[in-house]
Protein backbone atom coordinates (compact mmCIF):
# COMPACT_ATOMS: atom_id res chain seq x y z
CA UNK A 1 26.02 5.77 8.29
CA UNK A 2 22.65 4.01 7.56
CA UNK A 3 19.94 5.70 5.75
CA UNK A 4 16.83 6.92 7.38
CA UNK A 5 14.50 5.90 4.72
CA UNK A 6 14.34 3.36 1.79
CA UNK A 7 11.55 3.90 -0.57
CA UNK A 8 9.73 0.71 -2.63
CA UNK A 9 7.93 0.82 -6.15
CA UNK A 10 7.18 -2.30 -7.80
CA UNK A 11 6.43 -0.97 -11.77
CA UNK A 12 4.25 -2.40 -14.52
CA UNK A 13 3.48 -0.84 -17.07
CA UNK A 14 3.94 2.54 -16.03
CA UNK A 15 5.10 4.88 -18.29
CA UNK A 16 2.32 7.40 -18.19
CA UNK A 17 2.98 7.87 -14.40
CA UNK A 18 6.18 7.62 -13.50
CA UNK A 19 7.32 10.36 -14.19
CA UNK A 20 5.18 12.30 -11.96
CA UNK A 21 5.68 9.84 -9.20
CA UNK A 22 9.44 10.01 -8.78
CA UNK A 23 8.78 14.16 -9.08
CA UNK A 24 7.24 13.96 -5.78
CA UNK A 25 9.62 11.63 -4.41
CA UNK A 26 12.44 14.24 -5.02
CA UNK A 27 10.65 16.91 -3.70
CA UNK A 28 10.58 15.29 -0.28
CA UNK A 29 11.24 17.80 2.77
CA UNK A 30 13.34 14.60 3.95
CA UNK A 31 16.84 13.55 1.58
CA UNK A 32 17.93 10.81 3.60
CA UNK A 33 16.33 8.32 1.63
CA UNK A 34 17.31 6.11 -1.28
CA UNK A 35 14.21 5.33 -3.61
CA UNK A 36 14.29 1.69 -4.97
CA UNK A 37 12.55 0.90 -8.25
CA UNK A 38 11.60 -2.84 -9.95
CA UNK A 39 10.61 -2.99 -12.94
CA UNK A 40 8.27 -6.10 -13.11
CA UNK A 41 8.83 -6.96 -16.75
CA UNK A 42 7.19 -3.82 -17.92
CA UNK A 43 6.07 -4.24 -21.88
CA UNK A 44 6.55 -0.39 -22.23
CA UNK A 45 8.82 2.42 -21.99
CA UNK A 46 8.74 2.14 -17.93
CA UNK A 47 12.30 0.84 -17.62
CA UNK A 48 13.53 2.66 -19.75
CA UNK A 49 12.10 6.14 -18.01
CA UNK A 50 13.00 4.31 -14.58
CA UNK A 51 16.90 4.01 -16.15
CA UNK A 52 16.72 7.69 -16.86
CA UNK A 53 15.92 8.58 -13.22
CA UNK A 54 18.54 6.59 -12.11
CA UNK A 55 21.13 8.30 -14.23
CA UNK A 56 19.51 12.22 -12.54
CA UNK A 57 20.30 11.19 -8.91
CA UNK A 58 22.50 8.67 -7.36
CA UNK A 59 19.83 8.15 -4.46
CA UNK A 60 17.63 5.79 -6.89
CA UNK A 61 18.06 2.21 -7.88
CA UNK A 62 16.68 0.57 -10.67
CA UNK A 63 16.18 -3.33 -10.48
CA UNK A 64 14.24 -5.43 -13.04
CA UNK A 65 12.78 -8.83 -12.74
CA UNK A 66 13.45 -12.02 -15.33
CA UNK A 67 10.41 -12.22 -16.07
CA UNK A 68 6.95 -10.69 -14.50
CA UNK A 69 6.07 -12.14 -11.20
CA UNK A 70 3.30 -10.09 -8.60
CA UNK A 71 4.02 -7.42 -6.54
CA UNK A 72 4.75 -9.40 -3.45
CA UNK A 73 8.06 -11.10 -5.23
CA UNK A 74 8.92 -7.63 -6.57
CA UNK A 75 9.05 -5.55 -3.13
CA UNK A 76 11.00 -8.61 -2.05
CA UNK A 77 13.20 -7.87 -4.46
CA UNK A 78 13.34 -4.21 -3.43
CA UNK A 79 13.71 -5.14 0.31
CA UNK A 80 16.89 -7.37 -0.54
CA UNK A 81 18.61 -4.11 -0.66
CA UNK A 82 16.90 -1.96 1.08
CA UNK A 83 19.23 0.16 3.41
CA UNK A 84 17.39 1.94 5.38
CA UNK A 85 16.03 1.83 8.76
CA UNK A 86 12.30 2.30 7.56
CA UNK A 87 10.42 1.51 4.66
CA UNK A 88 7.99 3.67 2.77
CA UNK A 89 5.93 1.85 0.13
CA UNK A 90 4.54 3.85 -2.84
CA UNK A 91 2.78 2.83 -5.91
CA UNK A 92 3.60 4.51 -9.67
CA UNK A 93 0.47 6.07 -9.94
CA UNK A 94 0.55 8.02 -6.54
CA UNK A 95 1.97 11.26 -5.68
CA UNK A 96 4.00 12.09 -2.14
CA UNK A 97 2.99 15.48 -0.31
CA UNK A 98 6.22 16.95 -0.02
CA UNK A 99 6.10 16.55 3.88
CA UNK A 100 4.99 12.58 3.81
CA UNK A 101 8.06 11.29 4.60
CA UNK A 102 9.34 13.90 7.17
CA UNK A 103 6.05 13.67 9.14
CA UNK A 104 6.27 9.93 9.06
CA UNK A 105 10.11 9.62 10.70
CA UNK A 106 9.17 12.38 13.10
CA UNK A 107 6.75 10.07 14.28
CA UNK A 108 8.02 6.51 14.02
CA UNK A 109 11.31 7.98 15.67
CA UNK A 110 9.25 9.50 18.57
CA UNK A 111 6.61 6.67 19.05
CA UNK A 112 8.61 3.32 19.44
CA UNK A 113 5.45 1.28 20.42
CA UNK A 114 4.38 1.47 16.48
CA UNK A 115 5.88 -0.91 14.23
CA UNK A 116 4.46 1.28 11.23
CA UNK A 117 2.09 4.32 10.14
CA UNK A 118 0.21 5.22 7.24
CA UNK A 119 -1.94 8.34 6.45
CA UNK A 120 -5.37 9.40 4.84
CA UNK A 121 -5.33 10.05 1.41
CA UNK A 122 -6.77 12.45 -1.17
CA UNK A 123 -8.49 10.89 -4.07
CA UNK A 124 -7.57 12.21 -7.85
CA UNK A 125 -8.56 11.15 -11.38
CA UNK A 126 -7.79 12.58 -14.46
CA UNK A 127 -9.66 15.45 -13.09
CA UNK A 128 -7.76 15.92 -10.05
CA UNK A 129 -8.69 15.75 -6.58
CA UNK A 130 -12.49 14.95 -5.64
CA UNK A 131 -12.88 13.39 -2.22
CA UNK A 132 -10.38 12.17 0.66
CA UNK A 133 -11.20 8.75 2.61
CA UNK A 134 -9.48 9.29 6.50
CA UNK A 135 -8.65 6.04 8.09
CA UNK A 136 -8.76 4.67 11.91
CA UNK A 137 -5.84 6.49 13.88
CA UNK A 138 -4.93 3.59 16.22
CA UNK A 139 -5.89 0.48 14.61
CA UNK A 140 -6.66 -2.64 16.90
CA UNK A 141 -6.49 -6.33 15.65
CA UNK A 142 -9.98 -6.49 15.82
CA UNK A 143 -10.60 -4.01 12.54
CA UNK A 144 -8.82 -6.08 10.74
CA UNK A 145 -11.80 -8.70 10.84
CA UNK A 146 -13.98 -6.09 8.18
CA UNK A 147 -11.40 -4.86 5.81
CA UNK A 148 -7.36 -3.42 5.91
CA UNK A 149 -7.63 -0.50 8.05
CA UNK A 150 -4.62 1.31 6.71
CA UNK A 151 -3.91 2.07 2.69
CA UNK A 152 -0.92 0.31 1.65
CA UNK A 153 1.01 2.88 -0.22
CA UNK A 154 1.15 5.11 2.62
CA UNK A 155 2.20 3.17 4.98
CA UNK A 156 6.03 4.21 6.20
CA UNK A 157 6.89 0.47 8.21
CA UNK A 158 10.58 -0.21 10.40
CA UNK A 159 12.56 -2.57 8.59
CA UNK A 160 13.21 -4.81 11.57
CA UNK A 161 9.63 -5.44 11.62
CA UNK A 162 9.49 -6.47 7.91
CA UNK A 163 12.96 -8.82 8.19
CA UNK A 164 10.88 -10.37 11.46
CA UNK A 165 7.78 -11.65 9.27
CA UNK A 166 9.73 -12.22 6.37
CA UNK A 167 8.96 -9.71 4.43
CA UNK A 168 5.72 -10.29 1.87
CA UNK A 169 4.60 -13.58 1.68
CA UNK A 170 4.59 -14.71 -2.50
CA UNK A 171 1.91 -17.33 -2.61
CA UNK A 172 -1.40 -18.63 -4.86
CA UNK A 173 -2.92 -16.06 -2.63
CA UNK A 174 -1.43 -13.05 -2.38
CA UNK A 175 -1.73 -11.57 -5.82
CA UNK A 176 -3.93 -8.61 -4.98
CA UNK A 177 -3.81 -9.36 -1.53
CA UNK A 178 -0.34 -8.82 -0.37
CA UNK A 179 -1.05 -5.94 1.74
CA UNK A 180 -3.86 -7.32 3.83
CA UNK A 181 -1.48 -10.22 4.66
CA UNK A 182 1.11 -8.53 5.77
CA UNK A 183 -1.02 -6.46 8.50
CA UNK A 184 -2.70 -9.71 9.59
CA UNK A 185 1.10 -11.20 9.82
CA UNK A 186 2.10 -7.74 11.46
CA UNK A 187 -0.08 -8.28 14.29
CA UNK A 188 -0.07 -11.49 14.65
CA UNK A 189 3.42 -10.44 16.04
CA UNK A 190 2.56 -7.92 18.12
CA UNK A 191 3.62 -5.11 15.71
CA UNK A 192 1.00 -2.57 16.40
CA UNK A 193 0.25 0.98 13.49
CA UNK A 194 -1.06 3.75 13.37
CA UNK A 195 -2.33 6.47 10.66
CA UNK A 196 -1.43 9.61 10.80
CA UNK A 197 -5.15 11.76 10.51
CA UNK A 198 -3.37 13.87 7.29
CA UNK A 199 -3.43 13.35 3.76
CA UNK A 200 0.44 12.69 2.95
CA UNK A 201 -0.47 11.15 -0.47
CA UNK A 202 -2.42 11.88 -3.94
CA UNK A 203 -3.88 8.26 -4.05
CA UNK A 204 -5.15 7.19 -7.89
CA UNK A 205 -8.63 6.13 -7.82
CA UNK A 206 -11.62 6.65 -10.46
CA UNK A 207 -14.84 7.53 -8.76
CA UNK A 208 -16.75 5.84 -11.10
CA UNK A 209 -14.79 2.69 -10.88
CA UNK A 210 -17.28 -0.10 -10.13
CA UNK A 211 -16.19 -2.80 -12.49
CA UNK A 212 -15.96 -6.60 -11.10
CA UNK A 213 -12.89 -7.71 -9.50
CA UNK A 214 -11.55 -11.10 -11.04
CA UNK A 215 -13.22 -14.20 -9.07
CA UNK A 216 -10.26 -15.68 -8.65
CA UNK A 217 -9.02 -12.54 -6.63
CA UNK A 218 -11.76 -12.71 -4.21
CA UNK A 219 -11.59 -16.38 -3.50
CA UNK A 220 -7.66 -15.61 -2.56
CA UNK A 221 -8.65 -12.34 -0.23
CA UNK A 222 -11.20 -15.46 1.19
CA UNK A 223 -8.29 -17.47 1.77
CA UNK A 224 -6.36 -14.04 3.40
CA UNK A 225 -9.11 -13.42 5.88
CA UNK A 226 -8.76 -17.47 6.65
CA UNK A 227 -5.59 -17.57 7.58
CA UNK A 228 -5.32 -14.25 8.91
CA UNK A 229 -8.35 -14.91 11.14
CA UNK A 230 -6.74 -18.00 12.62
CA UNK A 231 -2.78 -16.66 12.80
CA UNK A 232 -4.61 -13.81 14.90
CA UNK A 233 -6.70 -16.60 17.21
CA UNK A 234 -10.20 -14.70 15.37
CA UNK A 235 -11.20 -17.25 13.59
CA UNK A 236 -14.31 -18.04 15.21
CA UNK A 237 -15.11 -14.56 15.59
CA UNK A 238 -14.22 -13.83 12.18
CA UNK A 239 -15.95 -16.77 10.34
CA UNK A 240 -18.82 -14.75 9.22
CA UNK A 241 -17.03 -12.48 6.99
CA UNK A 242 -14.56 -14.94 5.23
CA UNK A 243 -16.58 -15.18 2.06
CA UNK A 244 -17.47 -11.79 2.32
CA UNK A 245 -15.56 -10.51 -0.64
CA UNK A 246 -17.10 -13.89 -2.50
CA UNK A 247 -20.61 -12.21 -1.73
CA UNK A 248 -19.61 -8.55 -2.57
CA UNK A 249 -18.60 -9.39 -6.02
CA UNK A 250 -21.97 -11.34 -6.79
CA UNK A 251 -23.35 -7.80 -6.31
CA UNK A 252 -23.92 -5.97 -9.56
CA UNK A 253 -21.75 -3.04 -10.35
CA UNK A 254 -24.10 -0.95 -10.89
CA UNK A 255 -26.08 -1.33 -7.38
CA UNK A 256 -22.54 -1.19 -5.64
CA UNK A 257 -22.18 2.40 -7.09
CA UNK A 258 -25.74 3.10 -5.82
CA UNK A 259 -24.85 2.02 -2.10
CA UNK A 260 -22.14 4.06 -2.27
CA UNK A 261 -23.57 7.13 -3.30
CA UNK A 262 -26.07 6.59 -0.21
CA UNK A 263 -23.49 5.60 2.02
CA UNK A 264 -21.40 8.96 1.56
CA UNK A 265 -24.07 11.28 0.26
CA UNK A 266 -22.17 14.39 -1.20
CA UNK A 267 -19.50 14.80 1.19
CA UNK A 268 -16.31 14.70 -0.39
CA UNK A 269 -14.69 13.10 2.75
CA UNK A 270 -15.34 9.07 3.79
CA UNK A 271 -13.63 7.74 6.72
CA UNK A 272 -13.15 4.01 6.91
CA UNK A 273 -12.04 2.20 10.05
């Protein structure tokens, strides 16, 4: 009989988190699952703690690449064996609410005009939780002109859907980026998602993270809105804002922090989308 649910994490250099990752994952409401793990040549003890997993519960995998080589090529390599009849991405450093998974098949199995759902999040740091950020519930084409309008960790996504656009696209491109190609690819299709207006995961993200992404990561989400733009027949529309994330990082850290502080005041919750 075919599994429900086939969990990805791509790993690098996880050791510190892993542990309390994979926790979560077995204290899902939902067993059918089987939770594949790549190691993407890790120079720590993250295999090794993967391997021990394993070894507790015959519902893991453990794969390792040859060498390291992105996060696109490694949930490729998870999806090669992927069983299941969705997919439910996760990242090492993120923790599952104990429902996310049930809550996502009830809904995907009921709504079979979504190719995929995600959730709102809660934020933590090494002081725990201190905001949420809620995200559009229906999404249209159109919102993905600004930014991704779903959080890719969350997202739950049929594997039909996946197998139709090939899965993630490894390119020049797609380093940090793999995500926000794969919606534009998604609906480019016709595959429409949704996110459920709940917090099913513990998302990691330092509120006083402001540092500079790489250049060379914002010329290739440049190149992402490009193409995406054009496979989606928004490229005129969309022209404006393909250097946006050129122009964003010419804007000093410490200003961005500023903006954001005015943007979301004190409230602990920010909705995008």
């Amino acid at each position: 009989m075919k599994l429900k649910v086939s969990i990805i994490i791509g790993l690098f250099n996880e050791e510190k988190n892993i542990d309390r990752c994979m926790e979560s994952v077995m204290s899902q409401t939902l067993s059918d699952f089987e939770c594949i793990l790549c190691d993407d040549g890790s120079k720590d003890m993250t295999y090794k703690k993967a391997k021990n997993w394993e070894a507790r519960d015959s519902r893991i995998k453990v794969l390792q690449n040859l060498k390291n080589s992105g996060l696109a090529a490694t949930l490729n390599h998870c999806l090669a064996v992927a069983s299941g009849e969705y997919v439910a991405r996760m990242d090492a450093d993120d923790i599952a609410a104990p429902e996310r998974l049930a809550a996502q098949v009830e809904f995907l199995d009921k709504h079979l005009e979504y190719a995929f759902c995600g959730s709102n999040v809660r934020l933590f740091d090494h002081t725990g939780i201190w905001g949420e950020k809620a995200f559009a519930e229906r999404p249209e084409k159109k919102e993905l002109l600004w930014c991704s309008p779903f959080r890719h960790p969350t997202l739950m996504i049929r594997k039909s859907a996946l197998d139709e656009v090939g899965g993630y696209r490894v390119a020049w491109d797609t380093t940090r980026t793999e995500d926000y190609d794969l919606f534009f690819r998604l609906y480019a299709k016709g595959f429409k998602g949704y996110n459920l207006q709940q917090s099913l995961l513990d998302y990691y993200e330092g509120r006083e993270s402001y540092q500079k992404r790489k250049f060379r990561y914002r010329v290739q989400e440049a190149s992402i809105r490009f193409k995406g733009y054009r496979l989606n027949h928004m490229l005129l529309r969309g022209f404006p804002l393909i250097l946006k994330p050129v122009l964003v990082g010419l804007i000093p850290p410490f200003i961005l922090k500023r903006m954001r502080r005015n943007k979301y005041g004190s409230s602990s919750i920010i909705t995008l989308g």
